[in-house]
N, C-alpha and C. Protein backbone atom coordinates (compact mmCIF):
# COMPACT_ATOMS: atom_id res chain seq x y z
N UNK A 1 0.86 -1.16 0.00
CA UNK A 1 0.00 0.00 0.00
C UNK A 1 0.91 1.23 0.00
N UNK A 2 0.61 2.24 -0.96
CA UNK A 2 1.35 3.01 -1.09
C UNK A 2 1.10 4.56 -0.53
N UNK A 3 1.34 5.27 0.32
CA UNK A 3 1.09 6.34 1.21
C UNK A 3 1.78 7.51 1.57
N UNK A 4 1.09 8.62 1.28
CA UNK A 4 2.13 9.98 1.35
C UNK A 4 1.52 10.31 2.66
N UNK A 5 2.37 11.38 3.64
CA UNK A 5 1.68 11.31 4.69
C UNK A 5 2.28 13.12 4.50
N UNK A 6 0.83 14.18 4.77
CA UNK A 6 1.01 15.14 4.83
C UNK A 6 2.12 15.87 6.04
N UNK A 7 2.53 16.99 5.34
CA UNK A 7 3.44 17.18 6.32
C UNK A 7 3.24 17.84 7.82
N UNK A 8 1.73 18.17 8.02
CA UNK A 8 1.30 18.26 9.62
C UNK A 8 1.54 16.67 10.11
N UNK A 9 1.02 15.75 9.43
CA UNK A 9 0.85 13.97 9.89
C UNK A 9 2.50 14.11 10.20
N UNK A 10 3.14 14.63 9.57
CA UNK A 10 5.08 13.82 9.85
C UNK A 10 5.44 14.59 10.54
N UNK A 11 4.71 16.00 11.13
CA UNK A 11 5.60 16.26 11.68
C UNK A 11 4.73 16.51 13.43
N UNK A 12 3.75 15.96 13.43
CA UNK A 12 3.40 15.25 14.46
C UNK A 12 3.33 14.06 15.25
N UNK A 13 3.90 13.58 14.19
CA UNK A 13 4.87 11.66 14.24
C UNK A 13 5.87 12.22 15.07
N UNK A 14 6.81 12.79 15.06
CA UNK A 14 7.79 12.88 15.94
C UNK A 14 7.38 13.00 17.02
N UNK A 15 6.21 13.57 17.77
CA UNK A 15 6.17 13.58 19.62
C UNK A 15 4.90 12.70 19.91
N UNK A 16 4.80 12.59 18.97
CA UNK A 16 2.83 11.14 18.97
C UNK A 16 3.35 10.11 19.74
N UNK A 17 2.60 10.14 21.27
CA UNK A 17 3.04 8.93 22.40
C UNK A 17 1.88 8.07 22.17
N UNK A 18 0.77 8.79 21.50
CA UNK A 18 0.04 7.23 21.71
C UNK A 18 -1.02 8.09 20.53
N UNK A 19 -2.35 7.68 20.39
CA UNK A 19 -3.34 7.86 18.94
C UNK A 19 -3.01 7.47 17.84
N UNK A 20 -4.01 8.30 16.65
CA UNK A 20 -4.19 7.59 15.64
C UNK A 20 -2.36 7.77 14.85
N UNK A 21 -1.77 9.13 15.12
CA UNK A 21 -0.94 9.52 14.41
C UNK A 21 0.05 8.78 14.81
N UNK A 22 0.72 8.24 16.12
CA UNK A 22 1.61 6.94 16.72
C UNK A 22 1.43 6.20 16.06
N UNK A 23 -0.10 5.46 15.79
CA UNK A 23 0.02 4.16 15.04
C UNK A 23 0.04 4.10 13.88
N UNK A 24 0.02 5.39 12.93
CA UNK A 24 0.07 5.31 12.04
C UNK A 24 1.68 5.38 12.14
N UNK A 25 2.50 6.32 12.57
CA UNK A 25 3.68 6.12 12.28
C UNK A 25 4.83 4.25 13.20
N UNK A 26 3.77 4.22 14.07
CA UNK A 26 4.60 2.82 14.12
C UNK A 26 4.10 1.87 13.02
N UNK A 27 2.86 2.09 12.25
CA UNK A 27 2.78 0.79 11.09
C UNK A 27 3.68 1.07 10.09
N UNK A 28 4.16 2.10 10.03
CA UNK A 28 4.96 3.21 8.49
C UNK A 28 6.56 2.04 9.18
N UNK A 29 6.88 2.38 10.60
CA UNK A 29 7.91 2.45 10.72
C UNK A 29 8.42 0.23 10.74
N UNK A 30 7.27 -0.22 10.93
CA UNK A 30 7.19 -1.83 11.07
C UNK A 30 6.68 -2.36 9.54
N UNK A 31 6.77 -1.75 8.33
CA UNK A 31 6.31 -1.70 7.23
C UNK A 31 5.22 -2.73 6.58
N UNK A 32 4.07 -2.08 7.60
CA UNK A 32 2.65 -2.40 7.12
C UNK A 32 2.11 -1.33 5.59
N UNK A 33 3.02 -0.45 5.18
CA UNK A 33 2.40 0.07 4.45
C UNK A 33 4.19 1.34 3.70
N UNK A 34 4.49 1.47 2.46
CA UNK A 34 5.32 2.19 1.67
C UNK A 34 5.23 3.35 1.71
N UNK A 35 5.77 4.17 2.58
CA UNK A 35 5.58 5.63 2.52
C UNK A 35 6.38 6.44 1.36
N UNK A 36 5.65 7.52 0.37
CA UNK A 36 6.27 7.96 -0.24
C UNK A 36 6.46 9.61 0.14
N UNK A 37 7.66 10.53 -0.48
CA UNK A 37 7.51 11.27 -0.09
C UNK A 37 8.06 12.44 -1.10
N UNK A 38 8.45 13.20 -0.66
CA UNK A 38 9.40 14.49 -2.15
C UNK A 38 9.97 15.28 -1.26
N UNK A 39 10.69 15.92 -2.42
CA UNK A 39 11.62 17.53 -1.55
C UNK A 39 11.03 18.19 -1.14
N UNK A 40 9.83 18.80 -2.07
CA UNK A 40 9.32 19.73 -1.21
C UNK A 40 8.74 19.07 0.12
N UNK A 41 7.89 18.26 0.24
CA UNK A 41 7.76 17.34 1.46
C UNK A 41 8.58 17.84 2.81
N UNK A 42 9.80 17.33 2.34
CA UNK A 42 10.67 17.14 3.42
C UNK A 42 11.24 18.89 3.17
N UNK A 43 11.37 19.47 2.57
CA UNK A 43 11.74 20.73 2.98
C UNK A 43 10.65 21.60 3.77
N UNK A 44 9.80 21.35 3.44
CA UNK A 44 8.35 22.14 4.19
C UNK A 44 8.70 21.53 5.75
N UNK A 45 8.81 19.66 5.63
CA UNK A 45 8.73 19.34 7.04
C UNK A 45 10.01 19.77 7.98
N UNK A 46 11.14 20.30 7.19
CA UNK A 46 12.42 20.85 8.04
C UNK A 46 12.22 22.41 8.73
N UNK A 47 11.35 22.79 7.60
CA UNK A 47 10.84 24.43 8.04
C UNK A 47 10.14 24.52 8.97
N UNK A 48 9.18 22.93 9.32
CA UNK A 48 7.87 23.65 10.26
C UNK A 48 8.79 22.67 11.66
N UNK A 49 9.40 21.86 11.60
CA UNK A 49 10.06 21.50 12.56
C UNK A 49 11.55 22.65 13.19
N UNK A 50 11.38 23.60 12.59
CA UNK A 50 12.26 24.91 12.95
C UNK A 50 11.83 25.58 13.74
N UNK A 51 10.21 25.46 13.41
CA UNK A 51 9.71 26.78 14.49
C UNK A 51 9.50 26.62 15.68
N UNK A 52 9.12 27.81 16.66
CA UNK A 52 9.88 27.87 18.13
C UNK A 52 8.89 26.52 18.79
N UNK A 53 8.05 26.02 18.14
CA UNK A 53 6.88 25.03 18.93
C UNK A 53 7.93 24.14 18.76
N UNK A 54 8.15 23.37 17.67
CA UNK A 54 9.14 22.25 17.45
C UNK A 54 10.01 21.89 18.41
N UNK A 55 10.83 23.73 17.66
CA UNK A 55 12.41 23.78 18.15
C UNK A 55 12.26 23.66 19.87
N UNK A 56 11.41 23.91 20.79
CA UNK A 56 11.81 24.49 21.69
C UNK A 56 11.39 23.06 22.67
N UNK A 57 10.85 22.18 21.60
CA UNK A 57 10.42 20.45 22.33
C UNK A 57 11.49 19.77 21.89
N UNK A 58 12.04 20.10 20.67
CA UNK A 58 12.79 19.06 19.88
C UNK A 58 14.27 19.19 20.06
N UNK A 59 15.27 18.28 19.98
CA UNK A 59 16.39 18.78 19.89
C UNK A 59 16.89 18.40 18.41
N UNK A 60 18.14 19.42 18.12
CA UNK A 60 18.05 19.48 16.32
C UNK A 60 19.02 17.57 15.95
N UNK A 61 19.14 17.16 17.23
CA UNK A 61 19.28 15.20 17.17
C UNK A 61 18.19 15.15 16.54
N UNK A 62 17.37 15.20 17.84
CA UNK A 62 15.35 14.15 17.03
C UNK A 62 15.26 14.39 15.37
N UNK A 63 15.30 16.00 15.26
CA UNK A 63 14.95 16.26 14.13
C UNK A 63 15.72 15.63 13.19
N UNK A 64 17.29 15.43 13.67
CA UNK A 64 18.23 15.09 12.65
C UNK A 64 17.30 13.40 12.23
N UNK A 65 18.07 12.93 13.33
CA UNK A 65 17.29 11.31 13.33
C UNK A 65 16.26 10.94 12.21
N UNK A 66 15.25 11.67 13.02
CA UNK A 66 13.83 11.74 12.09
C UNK A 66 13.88 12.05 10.92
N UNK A 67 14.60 13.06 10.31
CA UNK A 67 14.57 13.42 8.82
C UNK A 67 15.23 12.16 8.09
N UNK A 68 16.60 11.81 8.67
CA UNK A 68 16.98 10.81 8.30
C UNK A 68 16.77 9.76 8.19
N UNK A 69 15.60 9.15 8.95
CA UNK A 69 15.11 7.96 8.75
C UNK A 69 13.71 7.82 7.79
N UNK A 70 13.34 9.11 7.79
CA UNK A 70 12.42 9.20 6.45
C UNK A 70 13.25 8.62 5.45
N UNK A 71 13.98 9.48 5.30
CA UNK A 71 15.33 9.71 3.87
C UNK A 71 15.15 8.20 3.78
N UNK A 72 15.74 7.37 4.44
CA UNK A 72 16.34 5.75 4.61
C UNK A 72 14.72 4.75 4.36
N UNK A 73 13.59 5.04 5.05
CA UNK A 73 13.08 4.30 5.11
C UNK A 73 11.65 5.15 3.60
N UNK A 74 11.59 5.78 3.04
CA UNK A 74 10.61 5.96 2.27
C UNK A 74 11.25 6.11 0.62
N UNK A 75 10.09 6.62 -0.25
CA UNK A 75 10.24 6.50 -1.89
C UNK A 75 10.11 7.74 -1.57
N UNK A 76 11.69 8.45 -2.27
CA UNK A 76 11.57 9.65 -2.39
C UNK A 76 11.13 10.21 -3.69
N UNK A 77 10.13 11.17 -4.11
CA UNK A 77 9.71 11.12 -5.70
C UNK A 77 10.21 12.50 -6.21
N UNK A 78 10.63 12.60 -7.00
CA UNK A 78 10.52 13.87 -8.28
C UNK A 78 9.32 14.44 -8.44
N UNK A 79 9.49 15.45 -8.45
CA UNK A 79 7.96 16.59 -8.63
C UNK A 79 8.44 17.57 -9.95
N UNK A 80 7.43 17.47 -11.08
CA UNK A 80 7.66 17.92 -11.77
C UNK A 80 8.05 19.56 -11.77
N UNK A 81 8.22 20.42 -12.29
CA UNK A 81 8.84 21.70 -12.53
C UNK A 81 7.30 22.00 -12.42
N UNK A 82 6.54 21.97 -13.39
CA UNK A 82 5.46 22.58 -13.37
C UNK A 82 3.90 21.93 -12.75
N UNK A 83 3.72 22.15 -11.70
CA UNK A 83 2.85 21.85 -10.61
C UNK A 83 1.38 22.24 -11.37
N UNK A 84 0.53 21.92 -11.59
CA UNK A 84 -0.81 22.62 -11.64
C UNK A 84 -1.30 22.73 -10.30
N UNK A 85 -1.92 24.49 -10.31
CA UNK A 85 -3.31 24.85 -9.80
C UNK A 85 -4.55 23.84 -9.11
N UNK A 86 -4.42 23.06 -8.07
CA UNK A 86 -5.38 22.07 -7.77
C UNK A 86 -5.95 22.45 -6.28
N UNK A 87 -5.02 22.96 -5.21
CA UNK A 87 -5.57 23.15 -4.10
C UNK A 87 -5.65 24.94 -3.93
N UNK A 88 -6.01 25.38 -2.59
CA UNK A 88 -6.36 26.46 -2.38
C UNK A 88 -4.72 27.26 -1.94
N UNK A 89 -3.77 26.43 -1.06
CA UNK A 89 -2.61 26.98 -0.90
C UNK A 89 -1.44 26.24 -2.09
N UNK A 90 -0.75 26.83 -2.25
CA UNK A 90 0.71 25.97 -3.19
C UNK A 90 1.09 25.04 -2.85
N UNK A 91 1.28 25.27 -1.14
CA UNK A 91 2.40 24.12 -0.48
C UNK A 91 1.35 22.76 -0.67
N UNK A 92 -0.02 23.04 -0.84
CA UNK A 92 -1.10 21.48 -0.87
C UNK A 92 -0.58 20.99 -2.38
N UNK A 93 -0.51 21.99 -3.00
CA UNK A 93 -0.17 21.43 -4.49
C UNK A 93 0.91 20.38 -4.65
N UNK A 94 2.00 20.65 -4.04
CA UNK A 94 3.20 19.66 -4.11
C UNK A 94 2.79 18.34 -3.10
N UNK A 95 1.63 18.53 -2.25
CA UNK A 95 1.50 17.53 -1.75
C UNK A 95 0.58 16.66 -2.75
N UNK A 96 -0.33 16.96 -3.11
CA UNK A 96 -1.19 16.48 -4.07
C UNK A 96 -0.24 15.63 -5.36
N UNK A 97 1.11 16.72 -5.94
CA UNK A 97 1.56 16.11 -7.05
C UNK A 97 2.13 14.90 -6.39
N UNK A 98 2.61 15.01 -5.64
CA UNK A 98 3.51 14.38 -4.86
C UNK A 98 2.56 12.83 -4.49
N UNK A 99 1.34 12.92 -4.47
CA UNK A 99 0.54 11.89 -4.25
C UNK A 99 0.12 11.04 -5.13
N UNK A 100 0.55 12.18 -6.32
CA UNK A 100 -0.28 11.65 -7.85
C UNK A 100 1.15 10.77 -8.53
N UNK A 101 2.64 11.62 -8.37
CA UNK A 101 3.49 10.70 -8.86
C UNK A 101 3.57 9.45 -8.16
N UNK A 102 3.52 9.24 -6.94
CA UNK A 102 3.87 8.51 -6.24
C UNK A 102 3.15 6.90 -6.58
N UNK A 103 1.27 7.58 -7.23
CA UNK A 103 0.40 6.49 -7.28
C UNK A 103 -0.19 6.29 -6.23
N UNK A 104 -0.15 6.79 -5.21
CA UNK A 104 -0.70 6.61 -3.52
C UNK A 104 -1.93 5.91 -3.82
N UNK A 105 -2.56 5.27 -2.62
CA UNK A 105 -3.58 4.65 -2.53
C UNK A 105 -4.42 5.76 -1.33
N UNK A 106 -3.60 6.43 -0.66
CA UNK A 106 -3.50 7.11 0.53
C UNK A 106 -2.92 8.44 0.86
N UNK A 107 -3.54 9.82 1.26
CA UNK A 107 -2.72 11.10 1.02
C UNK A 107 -3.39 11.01 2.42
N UNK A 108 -2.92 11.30 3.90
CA UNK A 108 -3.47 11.29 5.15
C UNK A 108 -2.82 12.17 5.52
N UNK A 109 -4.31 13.52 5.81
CA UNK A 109 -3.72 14.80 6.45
C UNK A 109 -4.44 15.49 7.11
N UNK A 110 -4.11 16.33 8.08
CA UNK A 110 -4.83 16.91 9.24
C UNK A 110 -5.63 18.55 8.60
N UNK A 111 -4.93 18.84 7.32
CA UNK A 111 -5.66 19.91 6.49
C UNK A 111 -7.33 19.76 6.42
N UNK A 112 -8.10 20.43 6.59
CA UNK A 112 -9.54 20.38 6.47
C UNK A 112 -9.52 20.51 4.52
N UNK A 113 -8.96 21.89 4.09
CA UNK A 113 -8.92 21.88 2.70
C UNK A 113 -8.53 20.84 2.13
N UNK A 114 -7.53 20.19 1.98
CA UNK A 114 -7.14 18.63 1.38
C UNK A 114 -7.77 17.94 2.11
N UNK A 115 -8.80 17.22 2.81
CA UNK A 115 -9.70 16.56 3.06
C UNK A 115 -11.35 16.57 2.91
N UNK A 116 -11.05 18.03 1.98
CA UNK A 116 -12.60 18.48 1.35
C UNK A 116 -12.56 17.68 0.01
N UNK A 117 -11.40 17.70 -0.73
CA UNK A 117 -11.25 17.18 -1.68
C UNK A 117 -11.41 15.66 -1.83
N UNK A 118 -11.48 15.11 -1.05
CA UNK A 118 -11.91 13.23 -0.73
C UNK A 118 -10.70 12.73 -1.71
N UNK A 119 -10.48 13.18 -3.22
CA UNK A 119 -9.74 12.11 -3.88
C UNK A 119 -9.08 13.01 -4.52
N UNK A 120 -8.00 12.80 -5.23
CA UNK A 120 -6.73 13.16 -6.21
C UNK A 120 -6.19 12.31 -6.92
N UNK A 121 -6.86 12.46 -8.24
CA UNK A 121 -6.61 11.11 -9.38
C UNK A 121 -7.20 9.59 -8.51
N UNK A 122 -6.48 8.95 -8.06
CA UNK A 122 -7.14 7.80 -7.77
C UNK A 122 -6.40 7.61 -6.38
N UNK A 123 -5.85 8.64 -5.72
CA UNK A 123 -5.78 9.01 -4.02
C UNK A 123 -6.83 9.22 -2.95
N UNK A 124 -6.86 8.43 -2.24
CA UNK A 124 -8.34 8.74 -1.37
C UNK A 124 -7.48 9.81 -0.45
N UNK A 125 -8.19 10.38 0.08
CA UNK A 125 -7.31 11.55 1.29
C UNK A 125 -8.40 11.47 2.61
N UNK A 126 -7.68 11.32 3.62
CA UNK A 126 -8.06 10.84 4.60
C UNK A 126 -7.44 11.47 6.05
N UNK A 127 -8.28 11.75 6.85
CA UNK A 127 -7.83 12.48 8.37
C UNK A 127 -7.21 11.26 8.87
N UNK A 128 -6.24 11.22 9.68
CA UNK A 128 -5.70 10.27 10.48
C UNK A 128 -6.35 8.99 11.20
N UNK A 129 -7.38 9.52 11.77
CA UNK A 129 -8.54 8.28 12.69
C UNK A 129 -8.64 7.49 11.88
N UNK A 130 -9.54 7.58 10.35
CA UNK A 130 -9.80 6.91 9.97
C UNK A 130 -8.81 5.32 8.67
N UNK A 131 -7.88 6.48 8.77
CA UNK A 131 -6.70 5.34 8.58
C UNK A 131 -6.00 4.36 9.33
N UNK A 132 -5.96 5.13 10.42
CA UNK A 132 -5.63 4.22 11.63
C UNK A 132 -6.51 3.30 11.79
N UNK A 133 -7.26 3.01 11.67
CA UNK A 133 -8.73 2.24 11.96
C UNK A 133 -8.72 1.63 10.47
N UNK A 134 -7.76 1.85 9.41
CA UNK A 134 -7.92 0.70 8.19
C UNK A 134 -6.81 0.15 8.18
N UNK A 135 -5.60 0.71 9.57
CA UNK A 135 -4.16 -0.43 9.57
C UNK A 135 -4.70 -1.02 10.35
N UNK A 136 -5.07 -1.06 11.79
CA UNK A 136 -5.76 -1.82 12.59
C UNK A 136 -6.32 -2.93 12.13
N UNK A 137 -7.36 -2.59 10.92
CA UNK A 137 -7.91 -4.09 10.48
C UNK A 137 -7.11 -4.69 9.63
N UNK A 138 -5.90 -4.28 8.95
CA UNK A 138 -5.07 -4.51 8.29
C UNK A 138 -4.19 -5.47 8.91
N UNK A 139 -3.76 -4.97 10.46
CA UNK A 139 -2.88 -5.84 11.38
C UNK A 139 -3.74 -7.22 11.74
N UNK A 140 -4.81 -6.99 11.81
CA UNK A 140 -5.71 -7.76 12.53
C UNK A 140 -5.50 -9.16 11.46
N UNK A 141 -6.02 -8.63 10.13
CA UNK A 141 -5.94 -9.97 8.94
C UNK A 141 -4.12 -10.20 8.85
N UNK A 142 -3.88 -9.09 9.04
CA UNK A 142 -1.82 -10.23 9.15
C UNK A 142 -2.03 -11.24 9.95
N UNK A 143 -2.26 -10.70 11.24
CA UNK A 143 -2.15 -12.01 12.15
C UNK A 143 -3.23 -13.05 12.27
N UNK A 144 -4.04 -12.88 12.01
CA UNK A 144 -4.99 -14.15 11.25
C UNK A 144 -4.68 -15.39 9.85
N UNK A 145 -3.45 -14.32 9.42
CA UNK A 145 -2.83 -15.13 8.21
C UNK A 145 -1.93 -16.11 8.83
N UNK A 146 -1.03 -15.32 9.62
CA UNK A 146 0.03 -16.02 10.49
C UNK A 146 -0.46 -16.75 11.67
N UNK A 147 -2.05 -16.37 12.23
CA UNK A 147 -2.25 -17.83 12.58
C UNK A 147 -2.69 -19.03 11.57
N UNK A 148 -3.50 -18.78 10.62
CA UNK A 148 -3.61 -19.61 10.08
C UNK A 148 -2.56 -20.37 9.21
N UNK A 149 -1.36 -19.74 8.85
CA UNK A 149 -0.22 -20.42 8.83
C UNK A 149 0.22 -21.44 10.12
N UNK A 150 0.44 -20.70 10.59
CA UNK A 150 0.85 -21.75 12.06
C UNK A 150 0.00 -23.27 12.07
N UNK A 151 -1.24 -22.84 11.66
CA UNK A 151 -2.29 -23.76 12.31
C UNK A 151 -2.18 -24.91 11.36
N UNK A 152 -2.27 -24.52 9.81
CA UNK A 152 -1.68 -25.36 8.68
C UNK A 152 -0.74 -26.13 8.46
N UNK A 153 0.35 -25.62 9.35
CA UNK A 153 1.85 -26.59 9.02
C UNK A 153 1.64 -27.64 10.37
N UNK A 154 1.02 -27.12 11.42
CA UNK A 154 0.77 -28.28 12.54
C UNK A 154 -0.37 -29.40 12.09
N UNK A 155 -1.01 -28.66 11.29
CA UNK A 155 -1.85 -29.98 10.62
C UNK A 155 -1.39 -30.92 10.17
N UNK A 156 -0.52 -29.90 9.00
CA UNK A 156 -0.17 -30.88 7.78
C UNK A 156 -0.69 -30.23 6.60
N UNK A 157 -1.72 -29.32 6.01
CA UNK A 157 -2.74 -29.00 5.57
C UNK A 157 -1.81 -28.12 4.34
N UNK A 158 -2.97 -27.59 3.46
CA UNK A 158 -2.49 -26.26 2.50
C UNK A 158 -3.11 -25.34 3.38
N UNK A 159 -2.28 -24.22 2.90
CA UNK A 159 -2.60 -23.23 3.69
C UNK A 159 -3.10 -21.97 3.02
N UNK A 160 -3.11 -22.62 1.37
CA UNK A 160 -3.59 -21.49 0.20
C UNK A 160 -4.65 -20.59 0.51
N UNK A 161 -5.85 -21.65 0.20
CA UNK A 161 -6.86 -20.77 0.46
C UNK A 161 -7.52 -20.21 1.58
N UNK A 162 -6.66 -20.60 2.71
CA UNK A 162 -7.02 -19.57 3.72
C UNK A 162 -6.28 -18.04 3.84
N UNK A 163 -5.65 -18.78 3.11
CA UNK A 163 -4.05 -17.39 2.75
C UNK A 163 -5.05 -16.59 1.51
N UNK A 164 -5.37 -16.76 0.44
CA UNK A 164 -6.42 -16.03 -0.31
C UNK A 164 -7.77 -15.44 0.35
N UNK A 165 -7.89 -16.14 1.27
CA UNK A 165 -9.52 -15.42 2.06
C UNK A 165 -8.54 -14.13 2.55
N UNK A 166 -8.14 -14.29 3.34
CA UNK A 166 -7.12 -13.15 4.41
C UNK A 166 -6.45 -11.94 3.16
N UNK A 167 -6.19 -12.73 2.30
CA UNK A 167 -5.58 -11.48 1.42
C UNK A 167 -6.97 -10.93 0.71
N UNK A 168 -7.59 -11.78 0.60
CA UNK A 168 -8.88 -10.88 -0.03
C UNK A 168 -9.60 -10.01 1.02
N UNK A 169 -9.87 -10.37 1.81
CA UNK A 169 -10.11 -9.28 3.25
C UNK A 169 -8.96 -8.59 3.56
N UNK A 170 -7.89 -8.43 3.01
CA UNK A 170 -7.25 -7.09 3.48
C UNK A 170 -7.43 -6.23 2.16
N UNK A 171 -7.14 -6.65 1.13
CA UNK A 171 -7.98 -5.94 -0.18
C UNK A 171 -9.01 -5.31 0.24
N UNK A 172 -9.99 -5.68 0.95
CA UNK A 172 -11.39 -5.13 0.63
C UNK A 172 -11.37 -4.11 2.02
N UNK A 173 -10.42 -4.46 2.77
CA UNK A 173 -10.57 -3.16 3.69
C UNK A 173 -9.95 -2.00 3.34
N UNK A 174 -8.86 -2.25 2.73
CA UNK A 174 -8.28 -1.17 1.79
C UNK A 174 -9.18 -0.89 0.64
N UNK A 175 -9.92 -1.45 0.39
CA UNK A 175 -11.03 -0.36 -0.93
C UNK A 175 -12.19 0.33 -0.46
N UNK A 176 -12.37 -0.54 1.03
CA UNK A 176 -13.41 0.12 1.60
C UNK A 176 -12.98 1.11 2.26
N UNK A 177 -12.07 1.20 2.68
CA UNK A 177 -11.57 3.38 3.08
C UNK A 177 -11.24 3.51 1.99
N UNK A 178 -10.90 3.24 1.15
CA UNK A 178 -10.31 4.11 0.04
C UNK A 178 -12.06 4.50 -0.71
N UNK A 179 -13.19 4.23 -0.44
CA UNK A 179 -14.70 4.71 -0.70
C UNK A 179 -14.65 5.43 0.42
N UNK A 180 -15.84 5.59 1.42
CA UNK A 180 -16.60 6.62 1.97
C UNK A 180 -16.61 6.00 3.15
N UNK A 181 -16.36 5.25 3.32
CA UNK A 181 -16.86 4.40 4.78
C UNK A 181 -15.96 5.35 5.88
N UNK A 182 -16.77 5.19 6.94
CA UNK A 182 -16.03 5.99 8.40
C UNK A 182 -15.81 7.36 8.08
N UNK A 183 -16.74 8.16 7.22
CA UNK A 183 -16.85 9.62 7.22
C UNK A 183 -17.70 10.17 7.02
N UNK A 184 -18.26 11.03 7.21
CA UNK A 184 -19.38 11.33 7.39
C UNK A 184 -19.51 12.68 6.30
């Protein structure tokens, strides 16, 4: 699953002790899901992790750390030169292109304006809760796979088509947020 995570979402990952935005960044960081990202991305997220709210929680380690393990652990993308006109501010624009090169399945951001928009090309965009609540069921069918692995080799058994039910139920929870479900 492929996922850009706006840059309020990343740069509230850094002090998130527990909610939706923790678990979204511990599934990013245990790779339940491909985070993609861009320059402008990460330059916006170095700027807003500068200011005195950040700076004055953060030390410029965390920040170092953190930037760097984006760098290491995500798809960094190219953004074309010429951006089109799609959201109400610029800086949404590079997030948007940035969603569209990438192919995202997923643009998850705390913006009300980029979450008016529901989709971008074939990006669902989504507030945090409700993603968190589609890794959740996501984790849930992993480990239902891996029990039913377990349970298969102590048999003796195939373990195919229980392995196809589980992958088809994580499919369908991923298409079902990526529709309307859990928003109102």
């Amino acid at each position: 699953m492929r996922v850009v995570l706006d840059t309020n979402i990343l740069a509230s990952a850094i002090r998130a002790g527990r909610g939706p935005i923790a678990d979204i960044r511990e599934a990013w960081l245990s790779g339940l899901f491909h985070l993609h990202i861009s320059k402008p991305i990460l330059d916006e997220l170095e700027r807003t992790l500068a200011n005195p709210y950040f700076s004055s929680r953060l030390s410029r380690e965390q920040v170092g750390l953190f930037v760097m393990s984006l760098r290491a652990t995500s798809v960094v993308h190219p953004i074309p030169l010429f951006v089109p006109r799609v959201a109400s501010h610029r800086e949404d624009d590079f997030i948007l292109a940035t969603a569209k090169e990438a192919l995202a399945d997923f643009l998850i951001t705390g913006d009300k304006r980029l979450q008016a928009l529901q989709h971008h090309h074939k990006t669902r965009i989504l507030p945090a809760q409700p993603f968190s609540d589609c890794l959740h069921e996501i984790a849930e069918n992993d480990d239902r796979l891996r029990v039913a692995d377990r349970e298969a080799s102590e048999r003796g058994v195939s373990v195919e088509e229980i392995i196809m039910e589980i992958q088809s139920a994580k499919l369908r929870t991923i298409e079902s947020y990526k529709s309307l479900k859990g928003l109102q």
